[in-house]
C-alpha atoms as a PDB file:
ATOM      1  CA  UNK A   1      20.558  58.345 -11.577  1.00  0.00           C
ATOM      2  CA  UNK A   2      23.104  56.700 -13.997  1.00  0.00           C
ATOM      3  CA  UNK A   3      25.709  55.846 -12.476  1.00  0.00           C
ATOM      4  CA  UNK A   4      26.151  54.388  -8.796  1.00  0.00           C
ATOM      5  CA  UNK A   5      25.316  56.559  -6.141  1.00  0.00           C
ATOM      6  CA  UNK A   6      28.179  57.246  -3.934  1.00  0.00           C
ATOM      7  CA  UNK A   7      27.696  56.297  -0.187  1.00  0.00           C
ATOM      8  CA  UNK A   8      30.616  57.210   2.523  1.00  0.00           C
ATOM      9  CA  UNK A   9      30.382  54.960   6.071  1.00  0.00           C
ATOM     10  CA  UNK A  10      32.881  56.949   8.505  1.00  0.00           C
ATOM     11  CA  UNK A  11      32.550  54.599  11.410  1.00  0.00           C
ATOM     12  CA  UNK A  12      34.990  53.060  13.260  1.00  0.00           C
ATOM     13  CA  UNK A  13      33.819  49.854  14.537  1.00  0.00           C
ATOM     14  CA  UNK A  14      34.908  46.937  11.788  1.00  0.00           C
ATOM     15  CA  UNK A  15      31.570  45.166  12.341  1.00  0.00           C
ATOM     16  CA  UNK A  16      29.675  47.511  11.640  1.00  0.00           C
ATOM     17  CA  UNK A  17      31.404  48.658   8.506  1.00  0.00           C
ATOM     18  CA  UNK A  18      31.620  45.306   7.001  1.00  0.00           C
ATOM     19  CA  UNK A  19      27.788  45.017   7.637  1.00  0.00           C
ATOM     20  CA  UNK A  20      27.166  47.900   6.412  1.00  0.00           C
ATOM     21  CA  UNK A  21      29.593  47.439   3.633  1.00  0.00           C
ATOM     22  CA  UNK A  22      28.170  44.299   2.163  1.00  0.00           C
ATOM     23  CA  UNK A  23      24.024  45.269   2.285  1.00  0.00           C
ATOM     24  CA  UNK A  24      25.129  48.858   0.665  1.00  0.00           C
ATOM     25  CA  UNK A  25      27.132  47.467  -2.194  1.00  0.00           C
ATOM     26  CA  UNK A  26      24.279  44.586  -2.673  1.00  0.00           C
ATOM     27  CA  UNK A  27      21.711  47.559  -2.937  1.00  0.00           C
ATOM     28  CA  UNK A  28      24.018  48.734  -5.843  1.00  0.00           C
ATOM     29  CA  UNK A  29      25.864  51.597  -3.924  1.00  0.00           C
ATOM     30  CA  UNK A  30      29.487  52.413  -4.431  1.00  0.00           C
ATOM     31  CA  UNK A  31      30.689  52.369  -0.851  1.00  0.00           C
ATOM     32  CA  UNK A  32      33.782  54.056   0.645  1.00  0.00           C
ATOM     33  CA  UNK A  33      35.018  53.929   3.826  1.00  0.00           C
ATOM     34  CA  UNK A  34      36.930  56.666   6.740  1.00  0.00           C
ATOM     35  CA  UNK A  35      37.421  55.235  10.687  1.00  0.00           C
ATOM     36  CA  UNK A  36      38.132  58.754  11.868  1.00  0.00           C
ATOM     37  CA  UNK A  37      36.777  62.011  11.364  1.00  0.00           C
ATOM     38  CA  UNK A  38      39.931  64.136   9.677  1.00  0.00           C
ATOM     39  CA  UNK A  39      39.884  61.452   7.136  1.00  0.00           C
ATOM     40  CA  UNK A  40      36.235  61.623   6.706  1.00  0.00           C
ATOM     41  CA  UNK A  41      36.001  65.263   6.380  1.00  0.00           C
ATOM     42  CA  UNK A  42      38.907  65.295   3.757  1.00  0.00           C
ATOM     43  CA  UNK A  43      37.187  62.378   1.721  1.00  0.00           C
ATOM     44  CA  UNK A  44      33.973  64.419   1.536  1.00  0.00           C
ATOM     45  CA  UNK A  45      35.900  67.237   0.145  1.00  0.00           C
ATOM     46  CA  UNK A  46      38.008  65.156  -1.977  1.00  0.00           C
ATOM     47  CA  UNK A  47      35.675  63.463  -3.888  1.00  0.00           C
ATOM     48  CA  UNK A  48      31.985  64.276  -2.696  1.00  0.00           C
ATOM     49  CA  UNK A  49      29.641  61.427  -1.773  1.00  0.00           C
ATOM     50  CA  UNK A  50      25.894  61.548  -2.692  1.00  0.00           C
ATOM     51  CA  UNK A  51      25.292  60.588   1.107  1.00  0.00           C
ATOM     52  CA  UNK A  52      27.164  60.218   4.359  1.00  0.00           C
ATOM     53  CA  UNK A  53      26.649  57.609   7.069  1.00  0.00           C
ATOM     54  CA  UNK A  54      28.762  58.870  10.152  1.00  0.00           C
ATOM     55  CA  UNK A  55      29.074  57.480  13.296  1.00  0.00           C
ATOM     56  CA  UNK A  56      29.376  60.033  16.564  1.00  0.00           C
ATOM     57  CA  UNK A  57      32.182  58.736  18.668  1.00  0.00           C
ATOM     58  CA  UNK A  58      35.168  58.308  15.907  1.00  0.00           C
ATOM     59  CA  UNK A  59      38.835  58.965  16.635  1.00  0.00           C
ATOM     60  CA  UNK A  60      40.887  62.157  15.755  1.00  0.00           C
ATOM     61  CA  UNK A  61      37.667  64.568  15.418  1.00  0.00           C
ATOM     62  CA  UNK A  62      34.027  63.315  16.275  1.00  0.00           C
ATOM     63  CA  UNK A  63      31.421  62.847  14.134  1.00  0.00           C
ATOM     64  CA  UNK A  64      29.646  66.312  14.991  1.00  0.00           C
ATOM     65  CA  UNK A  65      32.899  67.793  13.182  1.00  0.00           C
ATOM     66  CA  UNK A  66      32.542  66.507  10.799  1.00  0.00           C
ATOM     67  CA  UNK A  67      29.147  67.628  10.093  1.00  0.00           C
ATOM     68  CA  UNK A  68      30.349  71.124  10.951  1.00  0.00           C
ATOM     69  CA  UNK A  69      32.900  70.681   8.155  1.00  0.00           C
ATOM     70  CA  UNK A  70      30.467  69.210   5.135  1.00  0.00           C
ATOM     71  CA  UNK A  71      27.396  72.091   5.899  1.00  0.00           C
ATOM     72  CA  UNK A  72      30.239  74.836   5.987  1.00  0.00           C
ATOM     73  CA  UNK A  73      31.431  73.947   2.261  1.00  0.00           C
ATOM     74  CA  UNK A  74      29.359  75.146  -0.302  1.00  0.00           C
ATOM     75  CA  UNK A  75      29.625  71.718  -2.536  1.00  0.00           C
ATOM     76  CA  UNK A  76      28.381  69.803   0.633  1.00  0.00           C
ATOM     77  CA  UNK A  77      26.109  71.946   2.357  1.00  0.00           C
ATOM     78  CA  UNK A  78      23.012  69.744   0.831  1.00  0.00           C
ATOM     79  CA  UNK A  79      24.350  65.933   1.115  1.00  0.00           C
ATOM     80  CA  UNK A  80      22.498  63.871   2.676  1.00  0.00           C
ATOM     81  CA  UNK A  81      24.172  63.246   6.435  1.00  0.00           C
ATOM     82  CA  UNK A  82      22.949  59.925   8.329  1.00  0.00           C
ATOM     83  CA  UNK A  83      24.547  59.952  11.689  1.00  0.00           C
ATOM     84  CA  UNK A  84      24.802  56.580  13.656  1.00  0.00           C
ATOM     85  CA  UNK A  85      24.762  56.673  16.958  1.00  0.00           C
ATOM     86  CA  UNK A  86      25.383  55.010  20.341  1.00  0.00           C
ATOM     87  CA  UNK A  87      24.253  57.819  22.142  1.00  0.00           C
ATOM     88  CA  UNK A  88      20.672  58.211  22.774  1.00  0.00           C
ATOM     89  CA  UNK A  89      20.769  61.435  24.959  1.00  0.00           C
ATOM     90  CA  UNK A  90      18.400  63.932  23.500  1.00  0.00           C
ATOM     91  CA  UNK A  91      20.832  67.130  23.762  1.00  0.00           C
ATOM     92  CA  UNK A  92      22.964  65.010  20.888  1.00  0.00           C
ATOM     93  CA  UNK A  93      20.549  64.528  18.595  1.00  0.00           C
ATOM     94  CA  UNK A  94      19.391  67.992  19.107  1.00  0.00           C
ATOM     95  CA  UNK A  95      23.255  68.773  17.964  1.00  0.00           C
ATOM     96  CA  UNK A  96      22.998  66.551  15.162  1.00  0.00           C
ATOM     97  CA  UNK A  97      19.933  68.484  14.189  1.00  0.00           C
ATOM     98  CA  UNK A  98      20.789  72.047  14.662  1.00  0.00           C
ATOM     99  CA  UNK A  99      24.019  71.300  12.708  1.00  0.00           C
ATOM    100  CA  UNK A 100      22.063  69.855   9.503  1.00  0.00           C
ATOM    101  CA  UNK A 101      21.946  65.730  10.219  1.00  0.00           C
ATOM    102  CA  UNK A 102      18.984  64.489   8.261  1.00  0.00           C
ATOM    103  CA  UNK A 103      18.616  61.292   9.937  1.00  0.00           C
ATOM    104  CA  UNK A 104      19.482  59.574  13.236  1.00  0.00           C
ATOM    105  CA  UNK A 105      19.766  56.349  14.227  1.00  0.00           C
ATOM    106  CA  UNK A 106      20.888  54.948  16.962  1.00  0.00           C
ATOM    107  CA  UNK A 107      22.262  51.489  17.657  1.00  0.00           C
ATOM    108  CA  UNK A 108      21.989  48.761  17.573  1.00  0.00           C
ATOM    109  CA  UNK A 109      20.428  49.059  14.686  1.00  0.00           C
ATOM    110  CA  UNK A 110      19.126  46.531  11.899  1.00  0.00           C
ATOM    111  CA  UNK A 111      21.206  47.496   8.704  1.00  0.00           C
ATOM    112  CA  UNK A 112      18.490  46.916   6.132  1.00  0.00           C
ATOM    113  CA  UNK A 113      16.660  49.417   8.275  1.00  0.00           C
ATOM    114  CA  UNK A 114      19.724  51.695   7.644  1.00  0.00           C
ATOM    115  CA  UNK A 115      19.743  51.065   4.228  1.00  0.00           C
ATOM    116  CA  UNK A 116      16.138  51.829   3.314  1.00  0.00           C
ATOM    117  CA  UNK A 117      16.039  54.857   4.968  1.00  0.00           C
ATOM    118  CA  UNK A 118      19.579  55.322   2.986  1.00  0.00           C
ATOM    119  CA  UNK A 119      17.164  55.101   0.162  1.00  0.00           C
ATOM    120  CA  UNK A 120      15.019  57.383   1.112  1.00  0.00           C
ATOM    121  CA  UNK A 121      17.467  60.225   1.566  1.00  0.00           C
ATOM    122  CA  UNK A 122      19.019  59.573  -1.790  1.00  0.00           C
ATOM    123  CA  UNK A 123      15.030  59.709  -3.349  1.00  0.00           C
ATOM    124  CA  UNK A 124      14.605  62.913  -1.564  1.00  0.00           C
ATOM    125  CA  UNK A 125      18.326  64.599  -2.544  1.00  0.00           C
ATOM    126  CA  UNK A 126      17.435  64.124  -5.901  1.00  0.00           C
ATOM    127  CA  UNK A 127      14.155  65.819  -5.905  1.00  0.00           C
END
């Protein structure tokens, strides 16, 4: 990959963002940021990220939506979609799944765990 890969967090808690934030950019990622899910959804089509990290409870639309929105548009459909979440109840990672999440975490979580397995998507996109 030349240039930097393009990572968008859509979360909503500041913490986690800035945490996030700083370990993404270290690891050489160009990071931007939405705290609600319209805004997410209309960066992705905007300017398309290599990978998404999106949390499940955000304001406006959740993070499900959003998910809905990126696999429905053709230029999206294959990005990489991390979703961090609070929730641990089976029947919402079995949403995330069915609507095309490729990873789930929930938290807490340790954000160097995030961002190797952050790595890993990105490997596997390319391939």
């Amino acid at each position: 990959m030349n240039e930097r890969p393009k990572v968008l967090i859509a979360e909503d808690e500041e913490t986690i963002v800035e945490s996030l934030s700083f370990l993404m950019e270290k690891e050489g990622y160009d990071v931007s940021v939405a705290t609600d899910g319209r805004t997410a959804i209309s960066m992705i089509a905007r300017d398309i990220p290599d990978m998404v990290l999106l949390d499940v409870m955000m304001p406006v639309c959740d993070g499900f939506e959003v998910v809905r929105a990126a696999r429905n548009d053709p230029n999206t459909r294959q990005m990489p979609i991390m979703m961090l979440t609070a929730k641990t109840r089976e029947v919402d990672r079995r949403k995330g799944l069915e609507l095309g999440v490729d990873d789930f975490v929930t938290k807490p979580f340790s954000t160097r765990d995030v961002v190797s397995r952050v790595k890993v998507l990105l490997e596997r996109a390319e391939n």
